[in-house]
Protein backbone atom coordinates (compact mmCIF):
# COMPACT_ATOMS: atom_id res chain seq x y z
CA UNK A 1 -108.47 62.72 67.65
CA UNK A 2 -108.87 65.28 70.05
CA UNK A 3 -107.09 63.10 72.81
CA UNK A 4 -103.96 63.44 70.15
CA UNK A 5 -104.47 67.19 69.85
CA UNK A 6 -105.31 68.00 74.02
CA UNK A 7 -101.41 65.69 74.07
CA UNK A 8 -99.88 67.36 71.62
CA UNK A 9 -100.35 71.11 73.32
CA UNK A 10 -100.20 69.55 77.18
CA UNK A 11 -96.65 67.78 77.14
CA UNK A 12 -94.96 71.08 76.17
CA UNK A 13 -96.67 72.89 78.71
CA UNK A 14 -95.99 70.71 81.03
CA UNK A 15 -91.98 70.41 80.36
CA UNK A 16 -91.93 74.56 79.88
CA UNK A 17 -93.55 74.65 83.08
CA UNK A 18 -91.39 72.29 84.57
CA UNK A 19 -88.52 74.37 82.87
CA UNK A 20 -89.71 77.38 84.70
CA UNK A 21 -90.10 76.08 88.07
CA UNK A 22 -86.71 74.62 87.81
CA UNK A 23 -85.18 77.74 86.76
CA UNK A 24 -86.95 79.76 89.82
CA UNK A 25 -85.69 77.64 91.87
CA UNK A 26 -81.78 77.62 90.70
CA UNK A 27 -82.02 81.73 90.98
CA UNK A 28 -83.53 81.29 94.42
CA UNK A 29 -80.66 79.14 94.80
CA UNK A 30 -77.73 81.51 93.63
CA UNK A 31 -79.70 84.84 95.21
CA UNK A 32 -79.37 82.71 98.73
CA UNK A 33 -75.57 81.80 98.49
CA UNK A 34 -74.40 85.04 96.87
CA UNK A 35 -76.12 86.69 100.09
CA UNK A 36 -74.24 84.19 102.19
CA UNK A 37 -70.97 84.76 100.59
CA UNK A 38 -71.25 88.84 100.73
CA UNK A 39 -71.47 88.23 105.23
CA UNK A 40 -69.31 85.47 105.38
CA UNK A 41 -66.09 85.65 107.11
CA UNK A 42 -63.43 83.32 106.43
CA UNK A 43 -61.26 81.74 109.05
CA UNK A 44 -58.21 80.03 108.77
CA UNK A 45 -58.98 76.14 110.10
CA UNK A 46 -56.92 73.04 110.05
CA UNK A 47 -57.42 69.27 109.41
CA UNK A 48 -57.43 67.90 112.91
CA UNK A 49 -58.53 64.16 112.00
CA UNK A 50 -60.02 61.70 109.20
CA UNK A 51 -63.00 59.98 109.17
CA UNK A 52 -63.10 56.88 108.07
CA UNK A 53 -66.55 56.38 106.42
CA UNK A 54 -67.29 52.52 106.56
CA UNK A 55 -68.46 51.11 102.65
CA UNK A 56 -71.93 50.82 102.09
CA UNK A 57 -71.25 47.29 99.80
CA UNK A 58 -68.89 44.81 100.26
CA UNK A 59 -66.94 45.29 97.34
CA UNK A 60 -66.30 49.24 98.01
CA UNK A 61 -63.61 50.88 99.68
CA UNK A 62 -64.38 52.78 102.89
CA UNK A 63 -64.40 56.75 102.35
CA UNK A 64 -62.49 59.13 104.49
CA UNK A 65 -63.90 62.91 105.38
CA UNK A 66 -61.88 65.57 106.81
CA UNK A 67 -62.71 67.06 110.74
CA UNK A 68 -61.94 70.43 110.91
CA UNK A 69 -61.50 73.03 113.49
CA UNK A 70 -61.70 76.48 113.69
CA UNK A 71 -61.64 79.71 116.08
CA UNK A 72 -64.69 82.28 115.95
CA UNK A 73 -64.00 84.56 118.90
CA UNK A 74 -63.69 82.93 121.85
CA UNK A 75 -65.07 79.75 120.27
CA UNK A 76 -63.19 76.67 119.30
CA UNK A 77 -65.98 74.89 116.57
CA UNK A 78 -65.15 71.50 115.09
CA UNK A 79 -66.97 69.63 112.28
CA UNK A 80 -66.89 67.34 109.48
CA UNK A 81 -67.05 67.98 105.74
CA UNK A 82 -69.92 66.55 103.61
CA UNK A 83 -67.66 66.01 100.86
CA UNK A 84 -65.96 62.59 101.33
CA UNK A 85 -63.45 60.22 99.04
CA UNK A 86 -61.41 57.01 99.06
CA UNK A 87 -58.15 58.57 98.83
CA UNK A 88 -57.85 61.31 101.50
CA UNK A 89 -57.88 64.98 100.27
CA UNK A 90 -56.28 66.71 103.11
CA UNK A 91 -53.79 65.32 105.60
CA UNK A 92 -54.15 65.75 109.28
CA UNK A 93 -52.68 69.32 110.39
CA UNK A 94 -53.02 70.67 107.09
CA UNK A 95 -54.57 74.47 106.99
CA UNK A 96 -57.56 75.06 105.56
CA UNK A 97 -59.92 78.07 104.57
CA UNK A 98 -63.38 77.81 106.18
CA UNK A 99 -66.37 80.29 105.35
């Protein structure tokens, strides 16, 4: 009986616990991009290639990211997005903001 009980008051705890932790860390989360975003300067870039992503099954379609590139002073920086799909997004010499 007092395994039932000890349950019966742990599990809650547990899951508002786990509630709480979860919740510090999404504010810790929005604190730390709302800080980036107030020193961030955008930059006008443009699409300079796609990358083809190969599938990761057989029966998928390969993925295609967009390379950008950018000017920050004196600085020509190029990279690739994270964000990736099977039809393009962008096409190649289209402008895009970059943060």
């Amino acid at each position: 009986m007092s395994d039932e009980i000890a349950l019966g008051w742990l599990l809650p705890l547990v899951f508002l616990g786990s509630g709480f932790a979860l919740l510090g860390g999404a504010t810790a989360h929005a604190v730390r991009t709302r800080a980036f975003l107030a020193r961030a300067a955008a930059a006008a870039g443009e699409v300079i290639a796609l990358a083809e992503e190969p599938p990761t099954e057989a029966a998928e379609l390969p993925t295609y990211r967009p390379v950008v590139a950018f000017e920050a002073g004196a600085r020509r920086i190029q990279f690739r997005s994270i964000a990736h799909s099977t039809t393009p997004q962008y096409e190649v010499g289209e402008s895009v903001r970059v943060l």
